[in-house]
PDB file of N, CA and C in Angstrom:
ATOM      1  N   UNK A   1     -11.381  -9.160  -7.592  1.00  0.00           N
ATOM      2  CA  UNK A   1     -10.046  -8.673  -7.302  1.00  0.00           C
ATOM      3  C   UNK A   1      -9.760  -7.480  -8.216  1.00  0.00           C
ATOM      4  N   UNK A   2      -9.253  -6.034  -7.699  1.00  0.00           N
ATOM      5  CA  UNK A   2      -8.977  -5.327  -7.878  1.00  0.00           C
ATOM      6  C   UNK A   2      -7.360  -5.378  -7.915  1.00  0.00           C
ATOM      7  N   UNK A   3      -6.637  -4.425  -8.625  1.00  0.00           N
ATOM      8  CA  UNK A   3      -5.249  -4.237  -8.408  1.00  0.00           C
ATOM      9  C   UNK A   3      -3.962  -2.825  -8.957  1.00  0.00           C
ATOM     10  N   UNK A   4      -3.543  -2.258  -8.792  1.00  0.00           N
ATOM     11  CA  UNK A   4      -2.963  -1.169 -10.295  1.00  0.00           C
ATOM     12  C   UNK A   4      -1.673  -0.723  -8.829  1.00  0.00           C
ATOM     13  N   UNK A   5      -0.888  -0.360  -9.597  1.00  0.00           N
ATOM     14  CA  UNK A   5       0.594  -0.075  -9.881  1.00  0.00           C
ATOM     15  C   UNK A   5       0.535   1.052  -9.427  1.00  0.00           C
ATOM     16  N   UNK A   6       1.587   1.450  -8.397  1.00  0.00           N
ATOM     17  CA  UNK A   6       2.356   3.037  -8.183  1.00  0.00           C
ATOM     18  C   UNK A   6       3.426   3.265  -7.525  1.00  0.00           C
ATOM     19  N   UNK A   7       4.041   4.029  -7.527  1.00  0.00           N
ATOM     20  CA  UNK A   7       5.979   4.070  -7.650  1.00  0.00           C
ATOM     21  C   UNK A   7       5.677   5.108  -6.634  1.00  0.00           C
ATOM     22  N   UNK A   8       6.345   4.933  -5.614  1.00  0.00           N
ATOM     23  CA  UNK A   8       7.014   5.764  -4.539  1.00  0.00           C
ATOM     24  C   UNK A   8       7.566   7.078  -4.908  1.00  0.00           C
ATOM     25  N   UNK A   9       7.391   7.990  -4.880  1.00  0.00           N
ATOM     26  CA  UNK A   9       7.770   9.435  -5.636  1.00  0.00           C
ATOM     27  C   UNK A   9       8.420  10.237  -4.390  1.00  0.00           C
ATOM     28  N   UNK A  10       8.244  10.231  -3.088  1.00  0.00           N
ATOM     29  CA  UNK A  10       8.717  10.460  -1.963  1.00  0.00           C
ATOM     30  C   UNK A  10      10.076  10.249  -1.617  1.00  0.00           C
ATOM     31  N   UNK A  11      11.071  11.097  -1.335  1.00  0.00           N
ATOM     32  CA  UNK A  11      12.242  11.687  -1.464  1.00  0.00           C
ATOM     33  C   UNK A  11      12.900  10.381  -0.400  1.00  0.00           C
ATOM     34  N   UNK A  12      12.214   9.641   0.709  1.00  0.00           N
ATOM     35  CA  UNK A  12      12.814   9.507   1.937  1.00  0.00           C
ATOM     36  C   UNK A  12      11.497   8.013   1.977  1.00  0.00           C
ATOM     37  N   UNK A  13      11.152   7.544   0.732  1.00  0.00           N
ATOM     38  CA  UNK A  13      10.545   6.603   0.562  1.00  0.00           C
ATOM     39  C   UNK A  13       9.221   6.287   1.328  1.00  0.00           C
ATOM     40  N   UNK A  14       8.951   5.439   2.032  1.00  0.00           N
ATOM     41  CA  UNK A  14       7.692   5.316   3.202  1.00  0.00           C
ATOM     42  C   UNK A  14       8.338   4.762   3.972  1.00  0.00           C
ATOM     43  N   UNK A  15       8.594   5.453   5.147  1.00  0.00           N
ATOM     44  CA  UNK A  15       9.628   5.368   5.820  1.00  0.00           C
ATOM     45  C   UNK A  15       8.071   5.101   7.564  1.00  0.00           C
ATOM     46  N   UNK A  16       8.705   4.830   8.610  1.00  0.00           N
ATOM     47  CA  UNK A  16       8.170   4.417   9.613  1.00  0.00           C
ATOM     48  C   UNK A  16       6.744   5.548   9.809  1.00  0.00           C
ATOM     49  N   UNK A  17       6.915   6.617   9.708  1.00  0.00           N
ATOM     50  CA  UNK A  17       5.271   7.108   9.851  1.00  0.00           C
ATOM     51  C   UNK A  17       4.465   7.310   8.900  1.00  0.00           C
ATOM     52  N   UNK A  18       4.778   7.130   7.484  1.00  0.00           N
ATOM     53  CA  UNK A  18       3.910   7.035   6.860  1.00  0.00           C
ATOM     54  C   UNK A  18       3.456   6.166   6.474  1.00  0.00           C
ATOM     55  N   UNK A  19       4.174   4.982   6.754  1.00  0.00           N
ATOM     56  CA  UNK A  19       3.836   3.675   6.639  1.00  0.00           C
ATOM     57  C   UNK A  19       3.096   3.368   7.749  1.00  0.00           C
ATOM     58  N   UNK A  20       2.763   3.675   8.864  1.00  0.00           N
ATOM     59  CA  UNK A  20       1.669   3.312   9.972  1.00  0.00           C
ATOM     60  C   UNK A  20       0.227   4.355   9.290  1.00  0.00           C
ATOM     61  N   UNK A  21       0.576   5.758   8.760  1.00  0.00           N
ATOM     62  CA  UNK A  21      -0.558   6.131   8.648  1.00  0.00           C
ATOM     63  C   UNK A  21      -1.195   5.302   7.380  1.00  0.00           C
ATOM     64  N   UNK A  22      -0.551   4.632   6.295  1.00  0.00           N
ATOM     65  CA  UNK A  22      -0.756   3.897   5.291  1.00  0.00           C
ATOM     66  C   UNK A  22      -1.737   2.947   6.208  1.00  0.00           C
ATOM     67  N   UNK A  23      -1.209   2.169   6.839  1.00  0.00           N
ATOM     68  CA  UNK A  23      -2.022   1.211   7.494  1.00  0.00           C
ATOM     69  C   UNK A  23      -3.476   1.415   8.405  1.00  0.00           C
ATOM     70  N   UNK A  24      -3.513   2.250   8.904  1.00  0.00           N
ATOM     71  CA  UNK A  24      -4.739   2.770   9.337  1.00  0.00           C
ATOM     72  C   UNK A  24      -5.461   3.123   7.933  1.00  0.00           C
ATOM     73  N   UNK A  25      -5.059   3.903   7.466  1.00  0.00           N
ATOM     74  CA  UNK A  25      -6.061   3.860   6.154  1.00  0.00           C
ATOM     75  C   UNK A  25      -6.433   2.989   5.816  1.00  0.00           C
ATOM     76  N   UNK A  26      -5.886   2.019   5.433  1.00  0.00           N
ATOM     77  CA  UNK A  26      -5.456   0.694   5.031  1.00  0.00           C
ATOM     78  C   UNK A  26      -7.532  -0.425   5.662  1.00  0.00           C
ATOM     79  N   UNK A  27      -7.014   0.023   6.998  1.00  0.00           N
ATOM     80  CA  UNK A  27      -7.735  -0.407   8.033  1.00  0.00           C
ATOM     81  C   UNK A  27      -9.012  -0.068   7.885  1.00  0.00           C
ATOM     82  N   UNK A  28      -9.393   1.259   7.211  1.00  0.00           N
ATOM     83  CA  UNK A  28     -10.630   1.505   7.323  1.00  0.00           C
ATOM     84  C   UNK A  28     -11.622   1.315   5.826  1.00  0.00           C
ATOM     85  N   UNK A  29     -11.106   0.041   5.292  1.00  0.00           N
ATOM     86  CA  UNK A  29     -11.494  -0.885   4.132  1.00  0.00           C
ATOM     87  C   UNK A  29     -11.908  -1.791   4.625  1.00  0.00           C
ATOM     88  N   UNK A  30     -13.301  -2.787   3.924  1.00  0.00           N
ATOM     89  CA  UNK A  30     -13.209  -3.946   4.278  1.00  0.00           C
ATOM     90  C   UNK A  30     -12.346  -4.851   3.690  1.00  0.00           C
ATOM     91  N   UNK A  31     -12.144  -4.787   2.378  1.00  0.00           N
ATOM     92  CA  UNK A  31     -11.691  -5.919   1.774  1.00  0.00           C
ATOM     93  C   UNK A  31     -10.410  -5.590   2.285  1.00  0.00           C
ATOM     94  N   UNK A  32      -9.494  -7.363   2.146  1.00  0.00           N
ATOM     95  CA  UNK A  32      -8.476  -7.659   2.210  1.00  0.00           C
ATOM     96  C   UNK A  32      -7.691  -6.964   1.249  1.00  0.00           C
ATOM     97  N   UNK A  33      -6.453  -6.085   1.456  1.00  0.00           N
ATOM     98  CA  UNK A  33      -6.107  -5.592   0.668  1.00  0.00           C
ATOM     99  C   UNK A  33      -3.692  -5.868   0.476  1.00  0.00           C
ATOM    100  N   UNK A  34      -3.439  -6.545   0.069  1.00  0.00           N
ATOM    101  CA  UNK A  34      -1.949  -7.000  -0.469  1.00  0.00           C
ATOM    102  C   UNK A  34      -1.455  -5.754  -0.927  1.00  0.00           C
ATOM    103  N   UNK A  35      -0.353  -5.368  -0.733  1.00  0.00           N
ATOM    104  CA  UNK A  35       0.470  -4.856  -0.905  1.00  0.00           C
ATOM    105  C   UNK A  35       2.038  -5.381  -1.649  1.00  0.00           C
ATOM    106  N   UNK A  36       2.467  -5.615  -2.475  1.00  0.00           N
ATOM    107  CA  UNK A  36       3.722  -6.381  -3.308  1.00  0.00           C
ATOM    108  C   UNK A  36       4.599  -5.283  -3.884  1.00  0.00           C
ATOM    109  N   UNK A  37       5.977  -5.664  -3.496  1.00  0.00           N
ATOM    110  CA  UNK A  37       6.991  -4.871  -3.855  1.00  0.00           C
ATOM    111  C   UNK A  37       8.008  -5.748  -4.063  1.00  0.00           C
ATOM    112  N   UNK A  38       8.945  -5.957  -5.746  1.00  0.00           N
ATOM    113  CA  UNK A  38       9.454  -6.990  -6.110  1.00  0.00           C
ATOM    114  C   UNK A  38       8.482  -8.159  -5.626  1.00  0.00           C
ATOM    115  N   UNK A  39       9.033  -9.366  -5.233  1.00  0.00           N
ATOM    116  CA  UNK A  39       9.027 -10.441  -5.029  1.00  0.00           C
ATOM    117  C   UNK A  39       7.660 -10.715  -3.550  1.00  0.00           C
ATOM    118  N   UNK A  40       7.923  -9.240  -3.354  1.00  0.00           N
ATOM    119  CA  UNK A  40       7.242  -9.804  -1.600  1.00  0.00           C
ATOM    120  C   UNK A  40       5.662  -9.228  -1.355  1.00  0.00           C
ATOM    121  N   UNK A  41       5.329  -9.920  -0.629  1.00  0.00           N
ATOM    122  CA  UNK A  41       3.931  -9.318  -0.097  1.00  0.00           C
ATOM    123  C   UNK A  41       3.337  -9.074   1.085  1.00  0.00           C
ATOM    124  N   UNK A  42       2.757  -8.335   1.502  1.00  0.00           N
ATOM    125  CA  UNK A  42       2.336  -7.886   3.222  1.00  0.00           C
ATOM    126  C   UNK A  42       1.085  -7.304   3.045  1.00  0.00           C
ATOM    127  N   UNK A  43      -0.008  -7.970   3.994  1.00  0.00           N
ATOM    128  CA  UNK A  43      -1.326  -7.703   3.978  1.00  0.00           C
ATOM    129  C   UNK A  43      -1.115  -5.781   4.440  1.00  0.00           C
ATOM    130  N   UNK A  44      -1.756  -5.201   3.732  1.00  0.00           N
ATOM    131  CA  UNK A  44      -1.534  -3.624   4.043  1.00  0.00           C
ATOM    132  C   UNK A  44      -1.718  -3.254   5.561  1.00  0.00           C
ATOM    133  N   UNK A  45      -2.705  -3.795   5.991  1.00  0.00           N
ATOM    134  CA  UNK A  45      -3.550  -3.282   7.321  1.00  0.00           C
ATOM    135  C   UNK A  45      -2.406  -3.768   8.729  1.00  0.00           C
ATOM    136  N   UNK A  46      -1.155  -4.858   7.996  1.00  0.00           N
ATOM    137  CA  UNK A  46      -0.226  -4.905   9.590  1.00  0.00           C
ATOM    138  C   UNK A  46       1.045  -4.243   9.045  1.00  0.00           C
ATOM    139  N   UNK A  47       1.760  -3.515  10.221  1.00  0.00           N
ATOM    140  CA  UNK A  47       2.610  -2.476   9.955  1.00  0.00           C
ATOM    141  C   UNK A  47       3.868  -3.373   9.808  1.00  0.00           C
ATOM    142  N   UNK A  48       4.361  -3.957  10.400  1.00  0.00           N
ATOM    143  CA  UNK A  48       5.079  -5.231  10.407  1.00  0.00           C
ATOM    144  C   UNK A  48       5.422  -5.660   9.602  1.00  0.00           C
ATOM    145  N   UNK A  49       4.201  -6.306   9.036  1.00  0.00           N
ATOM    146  CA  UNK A  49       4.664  -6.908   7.640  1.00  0.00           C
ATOM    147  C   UNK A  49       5.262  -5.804   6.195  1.00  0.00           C
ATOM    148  N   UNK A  50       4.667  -4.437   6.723  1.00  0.00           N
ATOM    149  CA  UNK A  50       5.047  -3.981   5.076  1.00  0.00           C
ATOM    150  C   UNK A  50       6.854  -3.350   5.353  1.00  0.00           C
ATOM    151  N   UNK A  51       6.869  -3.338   7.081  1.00  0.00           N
ATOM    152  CA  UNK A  51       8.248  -3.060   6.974  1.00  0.00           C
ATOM    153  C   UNK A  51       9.191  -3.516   6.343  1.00  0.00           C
ATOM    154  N   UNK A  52       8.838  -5.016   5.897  1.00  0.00           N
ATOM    155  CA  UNK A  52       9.710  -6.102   5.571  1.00  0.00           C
ATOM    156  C   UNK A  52       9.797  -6.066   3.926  1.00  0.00           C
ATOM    157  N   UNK A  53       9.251  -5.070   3.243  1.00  0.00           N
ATOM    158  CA  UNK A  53       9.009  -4.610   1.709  1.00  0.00           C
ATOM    159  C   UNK A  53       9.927  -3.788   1.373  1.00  0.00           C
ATOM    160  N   UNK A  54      10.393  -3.340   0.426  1.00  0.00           N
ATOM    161  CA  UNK A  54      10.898  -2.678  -0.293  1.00  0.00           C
ATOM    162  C   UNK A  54      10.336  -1.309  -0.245  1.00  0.00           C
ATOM    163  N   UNK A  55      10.278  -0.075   0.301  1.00  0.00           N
ATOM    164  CA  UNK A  55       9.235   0.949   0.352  1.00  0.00           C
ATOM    165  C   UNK A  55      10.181   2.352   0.295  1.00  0.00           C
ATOM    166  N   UNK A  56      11.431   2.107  -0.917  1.00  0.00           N
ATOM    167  CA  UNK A  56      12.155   3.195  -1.255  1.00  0.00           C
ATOM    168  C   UNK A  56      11.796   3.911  -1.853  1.00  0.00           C
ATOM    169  N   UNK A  57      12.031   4.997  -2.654  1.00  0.00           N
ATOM    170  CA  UNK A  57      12.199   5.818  -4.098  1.00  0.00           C
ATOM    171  C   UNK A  57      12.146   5.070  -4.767  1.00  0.00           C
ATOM    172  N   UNK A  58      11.526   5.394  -5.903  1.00  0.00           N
ATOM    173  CA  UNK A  58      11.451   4.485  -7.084  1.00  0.00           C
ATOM    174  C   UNK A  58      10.999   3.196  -7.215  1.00  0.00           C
ATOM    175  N   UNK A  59      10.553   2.452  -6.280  1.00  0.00           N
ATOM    176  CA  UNK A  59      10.292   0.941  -5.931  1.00  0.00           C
ATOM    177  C   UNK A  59       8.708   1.183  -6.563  1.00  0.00           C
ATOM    178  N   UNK A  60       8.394   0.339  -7.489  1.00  0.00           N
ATOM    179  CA  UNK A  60       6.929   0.222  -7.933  1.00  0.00           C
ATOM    180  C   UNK A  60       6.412  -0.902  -7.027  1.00  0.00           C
ATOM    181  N   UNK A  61       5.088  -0.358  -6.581  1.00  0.00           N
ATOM    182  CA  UNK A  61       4.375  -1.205  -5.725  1.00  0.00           C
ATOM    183  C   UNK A  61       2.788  -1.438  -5.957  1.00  0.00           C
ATOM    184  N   UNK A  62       2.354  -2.827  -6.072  1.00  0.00           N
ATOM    185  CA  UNK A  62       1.265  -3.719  -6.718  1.00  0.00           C
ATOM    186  C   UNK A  62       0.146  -3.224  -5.520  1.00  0.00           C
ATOM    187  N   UNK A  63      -0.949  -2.411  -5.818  1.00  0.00           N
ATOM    188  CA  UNK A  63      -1.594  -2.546  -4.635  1.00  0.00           C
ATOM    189  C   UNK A  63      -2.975  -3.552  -5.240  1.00  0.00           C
ATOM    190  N   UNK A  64      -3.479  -4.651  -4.077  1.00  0.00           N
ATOM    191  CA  UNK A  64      -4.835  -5.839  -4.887  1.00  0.00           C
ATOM    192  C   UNK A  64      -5.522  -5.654  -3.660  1.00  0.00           C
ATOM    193  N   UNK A  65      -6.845  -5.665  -3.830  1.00  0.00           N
ATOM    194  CA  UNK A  65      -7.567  -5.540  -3.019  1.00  0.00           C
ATOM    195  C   UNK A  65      -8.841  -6.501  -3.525  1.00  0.00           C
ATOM    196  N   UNK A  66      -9.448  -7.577  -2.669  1.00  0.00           N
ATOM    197  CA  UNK A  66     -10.855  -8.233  -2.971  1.00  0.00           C
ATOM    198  C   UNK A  66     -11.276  -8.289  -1.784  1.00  0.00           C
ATOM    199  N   UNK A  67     -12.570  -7.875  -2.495  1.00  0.00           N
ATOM    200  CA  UNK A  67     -13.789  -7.497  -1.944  1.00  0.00           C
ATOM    201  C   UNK A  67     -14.876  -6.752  -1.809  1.00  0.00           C
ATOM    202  N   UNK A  68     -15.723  -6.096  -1.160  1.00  0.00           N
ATOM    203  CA  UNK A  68     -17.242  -5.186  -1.155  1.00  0.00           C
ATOM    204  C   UNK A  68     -16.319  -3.690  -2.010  1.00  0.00           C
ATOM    205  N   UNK A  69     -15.391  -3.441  -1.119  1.00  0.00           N
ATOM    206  CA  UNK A  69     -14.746  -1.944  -1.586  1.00  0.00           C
ATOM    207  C   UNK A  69     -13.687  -1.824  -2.052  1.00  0.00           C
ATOM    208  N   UNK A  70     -13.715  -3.043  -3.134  1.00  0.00           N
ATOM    209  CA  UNK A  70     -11.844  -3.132  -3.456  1.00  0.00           C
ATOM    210  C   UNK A  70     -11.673  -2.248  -4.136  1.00  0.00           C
ATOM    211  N   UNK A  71     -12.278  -1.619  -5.249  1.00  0.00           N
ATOM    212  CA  UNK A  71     -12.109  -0.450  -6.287  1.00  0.00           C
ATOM    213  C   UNK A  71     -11.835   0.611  -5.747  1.00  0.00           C
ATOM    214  N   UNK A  72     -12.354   0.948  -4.411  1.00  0.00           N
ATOM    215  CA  UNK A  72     -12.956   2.351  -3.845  1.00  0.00           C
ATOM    216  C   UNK A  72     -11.150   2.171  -2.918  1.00  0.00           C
ATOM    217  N   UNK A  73     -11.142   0.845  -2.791  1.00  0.00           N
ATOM    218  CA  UNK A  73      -9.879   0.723  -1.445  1.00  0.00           C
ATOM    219  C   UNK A  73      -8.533   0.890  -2.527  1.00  0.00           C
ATOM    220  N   UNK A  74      -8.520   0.450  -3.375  1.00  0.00           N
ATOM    221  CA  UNK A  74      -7.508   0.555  -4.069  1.00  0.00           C
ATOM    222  C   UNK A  74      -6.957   2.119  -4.548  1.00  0.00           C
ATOM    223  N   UNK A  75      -7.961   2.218  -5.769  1.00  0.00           N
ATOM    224  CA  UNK A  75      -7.810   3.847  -6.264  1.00  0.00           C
ATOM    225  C   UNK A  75      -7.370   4.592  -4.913  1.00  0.00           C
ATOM    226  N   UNK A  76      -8.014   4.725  -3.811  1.00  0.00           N
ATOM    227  CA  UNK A  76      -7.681   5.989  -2.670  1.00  0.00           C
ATOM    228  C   UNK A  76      -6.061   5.413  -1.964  1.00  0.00           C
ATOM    229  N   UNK A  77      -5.877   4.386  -2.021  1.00  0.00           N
ATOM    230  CA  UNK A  77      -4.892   3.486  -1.326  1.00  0.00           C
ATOM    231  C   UNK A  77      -3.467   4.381  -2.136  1.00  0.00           C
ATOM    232  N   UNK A  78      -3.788   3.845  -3.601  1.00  0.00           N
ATOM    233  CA  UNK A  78      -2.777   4.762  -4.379  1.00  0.00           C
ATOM    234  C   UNK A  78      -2.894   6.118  -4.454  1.00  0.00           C
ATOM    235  N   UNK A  79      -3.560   6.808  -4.814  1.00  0.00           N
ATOM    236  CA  UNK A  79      -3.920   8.127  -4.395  1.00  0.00           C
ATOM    237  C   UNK A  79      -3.013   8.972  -2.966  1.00  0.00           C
ATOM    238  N   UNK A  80      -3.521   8.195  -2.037  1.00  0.00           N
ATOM    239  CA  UNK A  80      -2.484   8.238  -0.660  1.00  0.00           C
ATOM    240  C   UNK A  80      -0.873   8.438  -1.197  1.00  0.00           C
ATOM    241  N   UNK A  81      -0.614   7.186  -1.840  1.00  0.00           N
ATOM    242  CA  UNK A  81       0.934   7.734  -1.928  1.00  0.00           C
ATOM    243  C   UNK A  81       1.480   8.258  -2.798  1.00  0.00           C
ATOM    244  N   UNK A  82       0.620   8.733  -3.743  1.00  0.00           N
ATOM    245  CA  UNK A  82       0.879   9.497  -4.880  1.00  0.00           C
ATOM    246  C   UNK A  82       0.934  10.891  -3.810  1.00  0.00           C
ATOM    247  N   UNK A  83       0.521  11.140  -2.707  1.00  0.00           N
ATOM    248  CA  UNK A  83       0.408  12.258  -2.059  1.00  0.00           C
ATOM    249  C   UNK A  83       1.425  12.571  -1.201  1.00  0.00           C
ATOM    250  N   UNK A  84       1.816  11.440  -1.055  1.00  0.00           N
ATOM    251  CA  UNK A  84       2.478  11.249   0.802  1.00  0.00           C
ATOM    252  C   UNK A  84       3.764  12.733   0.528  1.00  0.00           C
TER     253      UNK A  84
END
Protein backbone atom coordinates (compact mmCIF):
# COMPACT_ATOMS: atom_id res chain seq x y z
CA UNK A 1 0.00 0.00 0.00
CA UNK A 2 0.99 3.17 -1.27
CA UNK A 3 -0.57 6.60 -0.18
CA UNK A 4 0.44 10.73 0.08
CA UNK A 5 -1.65 13.81 0.45
CA UNK A 6 -2.73 16.74 -1.98
CA UNK A 7 -4.97 19.80 -1.63
CA UNK A 8 -7.10 20.91 -4.44
CA UNK A 9 -5.43 24.22 -5.67
CA UNK A 10 -8.14 24.67 -8.48
CA UNK A 11 -10.22 27.80 -8.26
CA UNK A 12 -13.72 25.85 -9.05
CA UNK A 13 -12.46 22.64 -7.15
CA UNK A 14 -12.96 19.16 -9.25
CA UNK A 15 -15.94 19.88 -10.36
CA UNK A 16 -17.97 17.30 -12.94
CA UNK A 17 -15.29 17.11 -15.85
CA UNK A 18 -12.43 16.86 -14.26
CA UNK A 19 -13.51 14.55 -12.05
CA UNK A 20 -14.56 12.01 -14.94
CA UNK A 21 -11.19 12.75 -16.61
CA UNK A 22 -9.63 11.90 -12.98
CA UNK A 23 -11.35 8.65 -13.32
CA UNK A 24 -10.31 7.41 -16.57
CA UNK A 25 -6.91 8.04 -15.55
CA UNK A 26 -7.72 6.55 -12.58
CA UNK A 27 -8.75 3.50 -14.83
CA UNK A 28 -5.73 3.01 -16.61
CA UNK A 29 -3.92 1.56 -13.25
CA UNK A 30 -4.11 -1.75 -12.10
CA UNK A 31 -4.10 -1.46 -8.58
CA UNK A 32 -7.07 -0.56 -6.60
CA UNK A 33 -6.73 2.85 -5.93
CA UNK A 34 -9.09 5.00 -2.71
CA UNK A 35 -9.50 8.24 -2.83
CA UNK A 36 -10.48 10.00 0.99
CA UNK A 37 -11.58 13.41 1.66
CA UNK A 38 -12.39 14.18 5.45
CA UNK A 39 -14.17 11.25 6.68
CA UNK A 40 -15.14 9.63 3.25
CA UNK A 41 -13.91 7.33 0.67
CA UNK A 42 -14.63 6.41 -3.10
CA UNK A 43 -12.78 3.85 -5.11
CA UNK A 44 -11.14 6.50 -7.76
CA UNK A 45 -11.98 4.56 -10.99
CA UNK A 46 -16.22 5.15 -10.30
CA UNK A 47 -17.33 8.67 -10.99
CA UNK A 48 -20.23 8.35 -8.67
CA UNK A 49 -18.72 7.59 -5.88
CA UNK A 50 -16.11 10.50 -5.78
CA UNK A 51 -19.05 12.85 -6.46
CA UNK A 52 -20.17 12.10 -3.06
CA UNK A 53 -16.53 13.60 -1.58
CA UNK A 54 -15.62 16.71 -0.69
CA UNK A 55 -13.64 17.91 -4.00
CA UNK A 56 -13.53 21.84 -3.18
CA UNK A 57 -10.63 24.38 -2.83
CA UNK A 58 -8.63 23.68 -0.22
CA UNK A 59 -10.03 20.17 0.74
CA UNK A 60 -6.83 17.87 1.30
CA UNK A 61 -7.28 14.60 -0.30
CA UNK A 62 -5.61 10.99 0.78
CA UNK A 63 -4.79 9.33 -2.46
CA UNK A 64 -3.83 4.92 -1.46
CA UNK A 65 -3.28 2.80 -3.96
CA UNK A 66 -2.27 -1.31 -3.56
CA UNK A 67 -0.86 -3.06 -5.83
CA UNK A 68 1.65 -4.02 -9.10
CA UNK A 69 1.61 0.02 -9.87
CA UNK A 70 0.61 1.64 -6.76
CA UNK A 71 3.72 4.00 -6.56
CA UNK A 72 3.65 4.75 -10.30
CA UNK A 73 -0.53 5.14 -9.79
CA UNK A 74 -0.29 7.29 -6.99
CA UNK A 75 2.64 9.89 -7.62
CA UNK A 76 0.92 10.57 -11.38
CA UNK A 77 -2.69 10.42 -9.71
CA UNK A 78 -1.45 13.49 -7.60
CA UNK A 79 0.55 15.03 -10.10
CA UNK A 80 -2.85 15.17 -12.21
CA UNK A 81 -4.32 17.47 -9.74
CA UNK A 82 -1.60 19.37 -8.81
CA UNK A 83 -2.18 20.25 -12.65
CA UNK A 84 -5.81 20.27 -13.22
Amino acid sequence: MYQQNVVITTPNGIHTRPAARLVEYAKSFESYITITSKDKSSNAKRFFGLQTLDLSKGCNLTITAEGVDEKKAVDQLVDFIKNL
